[in-house]
Every structure is written in C-alpha cells, then in structure tokens.
PDB file of N, CA and C in Angstrom:
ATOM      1  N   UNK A   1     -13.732  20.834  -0.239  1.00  0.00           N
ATOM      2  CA  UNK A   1     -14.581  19.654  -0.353  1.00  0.00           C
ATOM      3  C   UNK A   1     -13.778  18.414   0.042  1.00  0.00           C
ATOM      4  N   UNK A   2     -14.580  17.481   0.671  1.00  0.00           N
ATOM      5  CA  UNK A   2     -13.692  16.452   1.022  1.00  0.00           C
ATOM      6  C   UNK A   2     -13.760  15.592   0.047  1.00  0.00           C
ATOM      7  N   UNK A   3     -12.535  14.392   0.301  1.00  0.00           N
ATOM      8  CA  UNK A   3     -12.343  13.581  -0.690  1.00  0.00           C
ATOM      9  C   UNK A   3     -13.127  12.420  -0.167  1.00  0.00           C
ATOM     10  N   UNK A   4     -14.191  11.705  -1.181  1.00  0.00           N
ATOM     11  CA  UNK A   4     -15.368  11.014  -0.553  1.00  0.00           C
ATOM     12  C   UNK A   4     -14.534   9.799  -0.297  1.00  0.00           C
ATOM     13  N   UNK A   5     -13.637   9.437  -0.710  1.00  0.00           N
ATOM     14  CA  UNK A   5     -12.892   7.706  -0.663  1.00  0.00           C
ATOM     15  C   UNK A   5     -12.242   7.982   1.080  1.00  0.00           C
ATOM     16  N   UNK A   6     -11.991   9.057   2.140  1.00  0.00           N
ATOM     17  CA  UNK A   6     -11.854   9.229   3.159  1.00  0.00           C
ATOM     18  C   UNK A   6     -12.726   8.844   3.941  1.00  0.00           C
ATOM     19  N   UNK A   7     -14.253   9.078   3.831  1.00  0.00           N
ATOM     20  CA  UNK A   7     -15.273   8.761   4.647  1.00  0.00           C
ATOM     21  C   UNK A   7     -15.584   7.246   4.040  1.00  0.00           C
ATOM     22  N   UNK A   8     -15.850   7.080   2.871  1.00  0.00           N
ATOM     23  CA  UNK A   8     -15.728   5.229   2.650  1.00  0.00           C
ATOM     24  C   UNK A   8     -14.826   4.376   3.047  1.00  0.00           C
ATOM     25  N   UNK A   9     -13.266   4.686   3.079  1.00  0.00           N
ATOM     26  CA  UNK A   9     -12.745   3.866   3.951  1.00  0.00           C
ATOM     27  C   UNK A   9     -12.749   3.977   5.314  1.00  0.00           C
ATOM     28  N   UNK A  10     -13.166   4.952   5.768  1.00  0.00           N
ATOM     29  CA  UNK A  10     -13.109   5.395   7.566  1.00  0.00           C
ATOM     30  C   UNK A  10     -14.469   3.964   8.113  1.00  0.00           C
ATOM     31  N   UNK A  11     -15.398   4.241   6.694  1.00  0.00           N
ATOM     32  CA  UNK A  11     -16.459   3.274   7.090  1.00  0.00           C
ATOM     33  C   UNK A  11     -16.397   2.454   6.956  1.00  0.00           C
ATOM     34  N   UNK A  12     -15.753   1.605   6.258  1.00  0.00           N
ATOM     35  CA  UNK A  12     -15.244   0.216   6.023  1.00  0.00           C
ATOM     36  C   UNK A  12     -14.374  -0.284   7.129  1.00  0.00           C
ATOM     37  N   UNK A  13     -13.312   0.344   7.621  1.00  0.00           N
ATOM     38  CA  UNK A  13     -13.005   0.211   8.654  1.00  0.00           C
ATOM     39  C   UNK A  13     -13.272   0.110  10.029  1.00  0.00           C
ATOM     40  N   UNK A  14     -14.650   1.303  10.199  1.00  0.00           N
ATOM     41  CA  UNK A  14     -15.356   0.580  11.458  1.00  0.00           C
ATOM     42  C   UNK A  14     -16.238  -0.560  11.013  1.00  0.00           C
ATOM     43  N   UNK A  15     -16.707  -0.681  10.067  1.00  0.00           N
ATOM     44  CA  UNK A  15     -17.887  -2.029   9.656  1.00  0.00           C
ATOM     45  C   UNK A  15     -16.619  -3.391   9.819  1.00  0.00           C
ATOM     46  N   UNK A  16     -15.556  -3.057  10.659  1.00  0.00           N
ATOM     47  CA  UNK A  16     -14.655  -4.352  10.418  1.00  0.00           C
ATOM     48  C   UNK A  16     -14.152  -4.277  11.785  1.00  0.00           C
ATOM     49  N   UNK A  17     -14.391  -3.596  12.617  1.00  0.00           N
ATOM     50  CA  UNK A  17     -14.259  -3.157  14.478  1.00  0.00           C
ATOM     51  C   UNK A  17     -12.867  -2.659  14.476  1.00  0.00           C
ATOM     52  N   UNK A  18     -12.121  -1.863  13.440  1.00  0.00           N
ATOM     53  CA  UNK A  18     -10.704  -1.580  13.082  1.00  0.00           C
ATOM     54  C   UNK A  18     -10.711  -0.210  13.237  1.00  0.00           C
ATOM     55  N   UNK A  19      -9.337  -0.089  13.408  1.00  0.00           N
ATOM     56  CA  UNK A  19      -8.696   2.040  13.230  1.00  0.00           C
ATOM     57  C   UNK A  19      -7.941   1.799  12.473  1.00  0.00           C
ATOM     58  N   UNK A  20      -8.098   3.589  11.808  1.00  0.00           N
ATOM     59  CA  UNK A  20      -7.226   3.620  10.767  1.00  0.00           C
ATOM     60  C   UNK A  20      -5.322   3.435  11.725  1.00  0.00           C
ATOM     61  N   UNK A  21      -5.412   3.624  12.215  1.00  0.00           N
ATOM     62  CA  UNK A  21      -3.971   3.209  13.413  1.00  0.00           C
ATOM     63  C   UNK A  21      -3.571   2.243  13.118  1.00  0.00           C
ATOM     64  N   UNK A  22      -4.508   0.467  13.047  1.00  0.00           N
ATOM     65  CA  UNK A  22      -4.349  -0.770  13.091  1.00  0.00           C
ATOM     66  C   UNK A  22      -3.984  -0.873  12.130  1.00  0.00           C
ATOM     67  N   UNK A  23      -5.118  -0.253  10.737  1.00  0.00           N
ATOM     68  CA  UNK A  23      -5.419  -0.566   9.380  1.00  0.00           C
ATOM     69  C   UNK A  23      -3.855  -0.007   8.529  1.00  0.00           C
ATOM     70  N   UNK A  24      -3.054   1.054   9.006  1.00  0.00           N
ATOM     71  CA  UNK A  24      -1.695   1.773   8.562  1.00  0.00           C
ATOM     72  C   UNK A  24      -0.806   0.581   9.137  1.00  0.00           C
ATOM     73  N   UNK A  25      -1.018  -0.196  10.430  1.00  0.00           N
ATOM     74  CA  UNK A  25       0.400  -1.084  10.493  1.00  0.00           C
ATOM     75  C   UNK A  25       0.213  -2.273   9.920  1.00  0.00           C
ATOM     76  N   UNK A  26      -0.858  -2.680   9.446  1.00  0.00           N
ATOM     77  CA  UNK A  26      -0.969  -4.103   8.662  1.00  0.00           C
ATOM     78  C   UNK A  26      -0.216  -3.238   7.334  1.00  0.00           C
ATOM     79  N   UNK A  27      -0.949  -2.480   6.787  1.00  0.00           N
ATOM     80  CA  UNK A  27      -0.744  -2.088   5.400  1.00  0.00           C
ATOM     81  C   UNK A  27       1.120  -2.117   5.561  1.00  0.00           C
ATOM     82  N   UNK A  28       1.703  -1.642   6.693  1.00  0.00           N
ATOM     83  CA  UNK A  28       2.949  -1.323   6.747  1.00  0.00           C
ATOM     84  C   UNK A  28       4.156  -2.801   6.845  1.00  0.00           C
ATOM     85  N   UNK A  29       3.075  -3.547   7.068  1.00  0.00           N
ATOM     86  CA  UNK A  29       3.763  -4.731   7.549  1.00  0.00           C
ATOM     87  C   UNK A  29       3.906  -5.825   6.085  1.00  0.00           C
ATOM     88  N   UNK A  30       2.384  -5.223   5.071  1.00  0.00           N
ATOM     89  CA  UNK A  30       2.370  -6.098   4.032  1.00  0.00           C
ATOM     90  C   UNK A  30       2.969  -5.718   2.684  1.00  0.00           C
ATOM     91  N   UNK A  31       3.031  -3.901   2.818  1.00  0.00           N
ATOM     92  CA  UNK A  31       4.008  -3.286   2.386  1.00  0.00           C
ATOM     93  C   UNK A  31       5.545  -3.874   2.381  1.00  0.00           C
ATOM     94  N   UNK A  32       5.874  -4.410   3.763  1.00  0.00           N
ATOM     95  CA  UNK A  32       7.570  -4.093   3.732  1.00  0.00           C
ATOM     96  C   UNK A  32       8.242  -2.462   4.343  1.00  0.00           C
ATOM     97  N   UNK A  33       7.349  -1.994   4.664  1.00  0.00           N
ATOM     98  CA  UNK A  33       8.041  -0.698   4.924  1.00  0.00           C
ATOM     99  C   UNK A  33       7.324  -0.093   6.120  1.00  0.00           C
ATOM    100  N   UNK A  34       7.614   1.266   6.659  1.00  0.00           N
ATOM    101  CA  UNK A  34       7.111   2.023   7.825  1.00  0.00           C
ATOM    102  C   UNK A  34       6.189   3.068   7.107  1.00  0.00           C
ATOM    103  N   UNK A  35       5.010   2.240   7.383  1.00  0.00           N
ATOM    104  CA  UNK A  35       3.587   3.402   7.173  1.00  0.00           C
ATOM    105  C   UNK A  35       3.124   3.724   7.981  1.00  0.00           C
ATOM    106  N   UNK A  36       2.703   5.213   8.813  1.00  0.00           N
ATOM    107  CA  UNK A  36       2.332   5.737   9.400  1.00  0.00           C
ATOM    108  C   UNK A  36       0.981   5.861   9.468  1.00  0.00           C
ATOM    109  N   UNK A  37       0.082   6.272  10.390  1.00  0.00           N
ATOM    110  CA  UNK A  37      -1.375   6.410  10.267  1.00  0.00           C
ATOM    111  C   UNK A  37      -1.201   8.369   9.650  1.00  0.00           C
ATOM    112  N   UNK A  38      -0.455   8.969   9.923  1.00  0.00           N
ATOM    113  CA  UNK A  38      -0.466  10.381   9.126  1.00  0.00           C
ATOM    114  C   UNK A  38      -0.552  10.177   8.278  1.00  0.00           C
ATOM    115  N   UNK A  39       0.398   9.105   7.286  1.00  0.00           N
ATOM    116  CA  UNK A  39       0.976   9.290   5.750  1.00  0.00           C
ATOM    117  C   UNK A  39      -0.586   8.603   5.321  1.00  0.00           C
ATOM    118  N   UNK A  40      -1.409   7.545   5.636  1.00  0.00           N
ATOM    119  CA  UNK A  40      -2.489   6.631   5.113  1.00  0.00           C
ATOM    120  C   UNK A  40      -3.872   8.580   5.381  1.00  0.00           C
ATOM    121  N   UNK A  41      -3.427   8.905   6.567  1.00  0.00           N
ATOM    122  CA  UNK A  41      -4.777  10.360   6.755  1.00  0.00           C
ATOM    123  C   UNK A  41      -4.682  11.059   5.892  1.00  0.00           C
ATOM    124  N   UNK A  42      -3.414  11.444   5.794  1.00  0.00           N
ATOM    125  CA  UNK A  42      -2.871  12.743   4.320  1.00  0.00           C
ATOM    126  C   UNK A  42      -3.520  12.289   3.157  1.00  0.00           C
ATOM    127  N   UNK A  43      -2.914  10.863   2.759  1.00  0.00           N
ATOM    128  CA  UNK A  43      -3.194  10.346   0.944  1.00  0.00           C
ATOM    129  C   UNK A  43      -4.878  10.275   1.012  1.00  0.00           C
ATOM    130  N   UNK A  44      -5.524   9.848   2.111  1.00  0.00           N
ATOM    131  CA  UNK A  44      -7.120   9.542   2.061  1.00  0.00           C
ATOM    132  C   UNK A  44      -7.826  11.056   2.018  1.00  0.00           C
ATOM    133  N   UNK A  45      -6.868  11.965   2.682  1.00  0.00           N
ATOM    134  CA  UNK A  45      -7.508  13.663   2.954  1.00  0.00           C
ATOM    135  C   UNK A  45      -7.664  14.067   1.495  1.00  0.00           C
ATOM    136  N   UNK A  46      -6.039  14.039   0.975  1.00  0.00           N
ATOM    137  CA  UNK A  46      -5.802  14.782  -0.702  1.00  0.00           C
ATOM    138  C   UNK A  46      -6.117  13.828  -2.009  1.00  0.00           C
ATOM    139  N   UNK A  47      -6.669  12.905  -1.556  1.00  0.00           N
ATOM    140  CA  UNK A  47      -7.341  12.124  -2.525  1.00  0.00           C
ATOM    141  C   UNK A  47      -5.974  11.425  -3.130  1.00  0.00           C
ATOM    142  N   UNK A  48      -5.165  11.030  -2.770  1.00  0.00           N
ATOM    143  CA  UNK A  48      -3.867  10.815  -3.446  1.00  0.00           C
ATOM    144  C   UNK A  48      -3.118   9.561  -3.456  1.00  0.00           C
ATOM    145  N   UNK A  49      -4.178   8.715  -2.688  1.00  0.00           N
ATOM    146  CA  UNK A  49      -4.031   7.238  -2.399  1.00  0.00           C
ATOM    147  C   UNK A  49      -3.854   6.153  -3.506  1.00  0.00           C
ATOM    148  N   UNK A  50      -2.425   5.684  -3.991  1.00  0.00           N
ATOM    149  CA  UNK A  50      -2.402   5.221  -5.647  1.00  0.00           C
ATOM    150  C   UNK A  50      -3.472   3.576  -5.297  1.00  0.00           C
ATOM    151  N   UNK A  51      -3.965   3.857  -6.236  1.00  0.00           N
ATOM    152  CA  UNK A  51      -5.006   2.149  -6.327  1.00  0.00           C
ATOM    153  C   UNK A  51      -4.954   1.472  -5.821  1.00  0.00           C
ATOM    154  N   UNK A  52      -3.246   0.765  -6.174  1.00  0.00           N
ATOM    155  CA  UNK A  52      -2.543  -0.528  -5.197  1.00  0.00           C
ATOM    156  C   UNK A  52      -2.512  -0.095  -3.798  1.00  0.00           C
ATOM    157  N   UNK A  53      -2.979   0.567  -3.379  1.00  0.00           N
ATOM    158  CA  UNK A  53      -2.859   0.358  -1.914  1.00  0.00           C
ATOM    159  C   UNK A  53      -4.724   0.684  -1.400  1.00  0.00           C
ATOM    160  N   UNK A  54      -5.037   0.771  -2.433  1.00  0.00           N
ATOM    161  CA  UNK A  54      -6.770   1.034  -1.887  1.00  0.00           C
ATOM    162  C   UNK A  54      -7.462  -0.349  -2.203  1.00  0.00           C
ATOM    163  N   UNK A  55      -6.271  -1.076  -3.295  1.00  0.00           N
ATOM    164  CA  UNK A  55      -6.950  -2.761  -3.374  1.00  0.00           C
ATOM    165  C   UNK A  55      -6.345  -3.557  -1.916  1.00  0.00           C
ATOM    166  N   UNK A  56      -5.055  -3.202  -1.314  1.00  0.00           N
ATOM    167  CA  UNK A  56      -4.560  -4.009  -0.553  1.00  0.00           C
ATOM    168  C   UNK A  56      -5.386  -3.427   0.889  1.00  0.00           C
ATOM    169  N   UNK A  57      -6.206  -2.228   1.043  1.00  0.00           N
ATOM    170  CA  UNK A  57      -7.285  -1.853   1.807  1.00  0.00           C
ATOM    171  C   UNK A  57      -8.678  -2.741   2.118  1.00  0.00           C
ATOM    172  N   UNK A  58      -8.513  -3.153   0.958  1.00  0.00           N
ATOM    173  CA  UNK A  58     -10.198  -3.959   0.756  1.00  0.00           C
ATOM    174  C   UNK A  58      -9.502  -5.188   0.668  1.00  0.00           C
ATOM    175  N   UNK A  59      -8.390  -6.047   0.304  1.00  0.00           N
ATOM    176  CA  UNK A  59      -7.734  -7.085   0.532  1.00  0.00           C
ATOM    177  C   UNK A  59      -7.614  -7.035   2.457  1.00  0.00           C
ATOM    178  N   UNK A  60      -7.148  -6.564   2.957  1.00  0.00           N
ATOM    179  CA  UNK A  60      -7.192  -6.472   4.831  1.00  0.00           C
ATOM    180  C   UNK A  60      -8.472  -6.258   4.655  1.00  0.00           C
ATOM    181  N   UNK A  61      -9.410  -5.803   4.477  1.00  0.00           N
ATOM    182  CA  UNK A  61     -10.792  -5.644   5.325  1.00  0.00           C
ATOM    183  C   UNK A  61     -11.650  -6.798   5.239  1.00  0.00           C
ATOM    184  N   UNK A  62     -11.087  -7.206   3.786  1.00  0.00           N
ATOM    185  CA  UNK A  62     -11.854  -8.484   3.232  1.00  0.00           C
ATOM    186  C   UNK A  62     -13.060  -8.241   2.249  1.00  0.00           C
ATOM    187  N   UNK A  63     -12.688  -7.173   1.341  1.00  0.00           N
ATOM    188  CA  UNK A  63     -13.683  -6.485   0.956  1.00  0.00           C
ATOM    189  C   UNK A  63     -13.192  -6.936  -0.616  1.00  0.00           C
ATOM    190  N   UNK A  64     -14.241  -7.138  -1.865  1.00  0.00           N
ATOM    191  CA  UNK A  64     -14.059  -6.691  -3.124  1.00  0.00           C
ATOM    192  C   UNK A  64     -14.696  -5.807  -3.627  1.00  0.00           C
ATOM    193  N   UNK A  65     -13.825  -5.201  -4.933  1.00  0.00           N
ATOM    194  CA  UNK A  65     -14.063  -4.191  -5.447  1.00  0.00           C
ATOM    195  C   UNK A  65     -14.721  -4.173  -6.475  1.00  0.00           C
ATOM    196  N   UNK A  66     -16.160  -3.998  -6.572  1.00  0.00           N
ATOM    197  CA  UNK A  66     -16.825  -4.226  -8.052  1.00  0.00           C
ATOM    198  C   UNK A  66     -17.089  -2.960  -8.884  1.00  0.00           C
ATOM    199  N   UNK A  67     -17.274  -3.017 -10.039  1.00  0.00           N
ATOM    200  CA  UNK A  67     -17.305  -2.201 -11.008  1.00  0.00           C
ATOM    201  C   UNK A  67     -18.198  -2.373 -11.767  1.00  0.00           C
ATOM    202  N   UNK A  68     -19.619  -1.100 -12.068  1.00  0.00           N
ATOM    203  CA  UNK A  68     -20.703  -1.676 -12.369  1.00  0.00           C
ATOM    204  C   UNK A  68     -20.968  -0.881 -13.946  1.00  0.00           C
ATOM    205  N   UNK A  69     -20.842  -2.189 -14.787  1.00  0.00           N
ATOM    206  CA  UNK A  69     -21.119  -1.723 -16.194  1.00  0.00           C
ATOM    207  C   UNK A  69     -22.600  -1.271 -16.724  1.00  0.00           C
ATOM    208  N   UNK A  70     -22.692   0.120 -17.020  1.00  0.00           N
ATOM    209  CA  UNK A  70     -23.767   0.726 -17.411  1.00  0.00           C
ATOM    210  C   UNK A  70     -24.249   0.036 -18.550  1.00  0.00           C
ATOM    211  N   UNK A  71     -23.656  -0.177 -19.537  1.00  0.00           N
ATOM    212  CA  UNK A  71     -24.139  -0.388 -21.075  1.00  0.00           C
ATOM    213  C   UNK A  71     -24.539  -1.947 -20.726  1.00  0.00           C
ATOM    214  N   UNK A  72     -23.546  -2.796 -20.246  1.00  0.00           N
ATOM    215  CA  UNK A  72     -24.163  -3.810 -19.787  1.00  0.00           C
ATOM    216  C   UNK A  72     -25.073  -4.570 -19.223  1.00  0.00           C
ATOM    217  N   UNK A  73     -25.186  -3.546 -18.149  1.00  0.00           N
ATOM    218  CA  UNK A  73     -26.045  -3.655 -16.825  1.00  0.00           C
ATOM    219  C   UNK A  73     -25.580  -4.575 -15.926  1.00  0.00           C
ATOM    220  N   UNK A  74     -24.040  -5.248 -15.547  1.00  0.00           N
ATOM    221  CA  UNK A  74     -24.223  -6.184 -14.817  1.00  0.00           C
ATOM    222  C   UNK A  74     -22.551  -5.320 -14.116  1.00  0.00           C
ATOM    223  N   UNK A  75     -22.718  -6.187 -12.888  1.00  0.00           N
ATOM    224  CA  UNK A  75     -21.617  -6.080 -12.063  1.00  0.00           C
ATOM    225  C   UNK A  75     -19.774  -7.196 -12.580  1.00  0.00           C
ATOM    226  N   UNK A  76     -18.705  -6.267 -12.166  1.00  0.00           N
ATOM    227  CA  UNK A  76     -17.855  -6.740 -12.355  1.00  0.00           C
ATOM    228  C   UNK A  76     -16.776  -6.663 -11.529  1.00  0.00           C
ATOM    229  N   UNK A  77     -16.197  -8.243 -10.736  1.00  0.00           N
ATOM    230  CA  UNK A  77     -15.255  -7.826  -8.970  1.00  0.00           C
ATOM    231  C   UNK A  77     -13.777  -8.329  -9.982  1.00  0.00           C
ATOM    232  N   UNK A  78     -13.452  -6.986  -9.101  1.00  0.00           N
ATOM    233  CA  UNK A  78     -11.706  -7.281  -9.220  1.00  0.00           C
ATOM    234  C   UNK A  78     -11.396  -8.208  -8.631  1.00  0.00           C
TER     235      UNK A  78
END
C-alpha cells in the first residue's frame, strides 16, 4: 500500500509548477546540507519523512498546515 503523504506532496508540488528534483535542492539548501531527490522519494515512499521537514515542505510551497478539531468543530493552522 502506498504511503498517501507521497501522492499529496507529489500534488502540492505540481499545484506550485515544481519537481520533486527542485523541491529536494531548496529543502537542501535550507537544510544546510546535501539532499538528494532519492533520499526526499525513499522517506515520502516508506512513510518516514520526520514532520520538520514536511512543515519546511509546505513552508517552500507556501502552504499551511491545518488541523481540524472534531469535538470542536473548527479549524486550527500551524
């Protein structure tokens, strides 16, 4: 089974005219370090992508992350 956060960011990324290619050397550049577009395919394949780098995903795309409280009923953006 695939890991669904692979096809949501694949789509976020074209809804922004971007590749995951582009989207691995910003991340690599805001990182500080050498990120590969393999190492960003692997963590998005095995579901293994730690948070901080799925907020600094939607930080480059320009995206926030909301969180929608049931008991509440209302929305909440990181």
């Amino acid at each position: 089974m695939k890991n669904p956060i692979l096809n949501e960011i694949k789509n976020l990324v074209a809804d922004r005219d971007m590749t995951l290619t582009e989207l691995a050397k910003i991340m690599g550049e805001r990182l500080n370090r050498n990120y590969s577009l393999a190492s960003l395919s692997q963590k998005l394949r095995n579901g293994t992508i730690p948070y901080r780098e799925v907020l600094l995903i939607a930080n480059i795309l320009e995206y926030k992350i909301a969180y929608y409280d049931t008991i509440e009923k209302k929305f909440k953006i990181s």
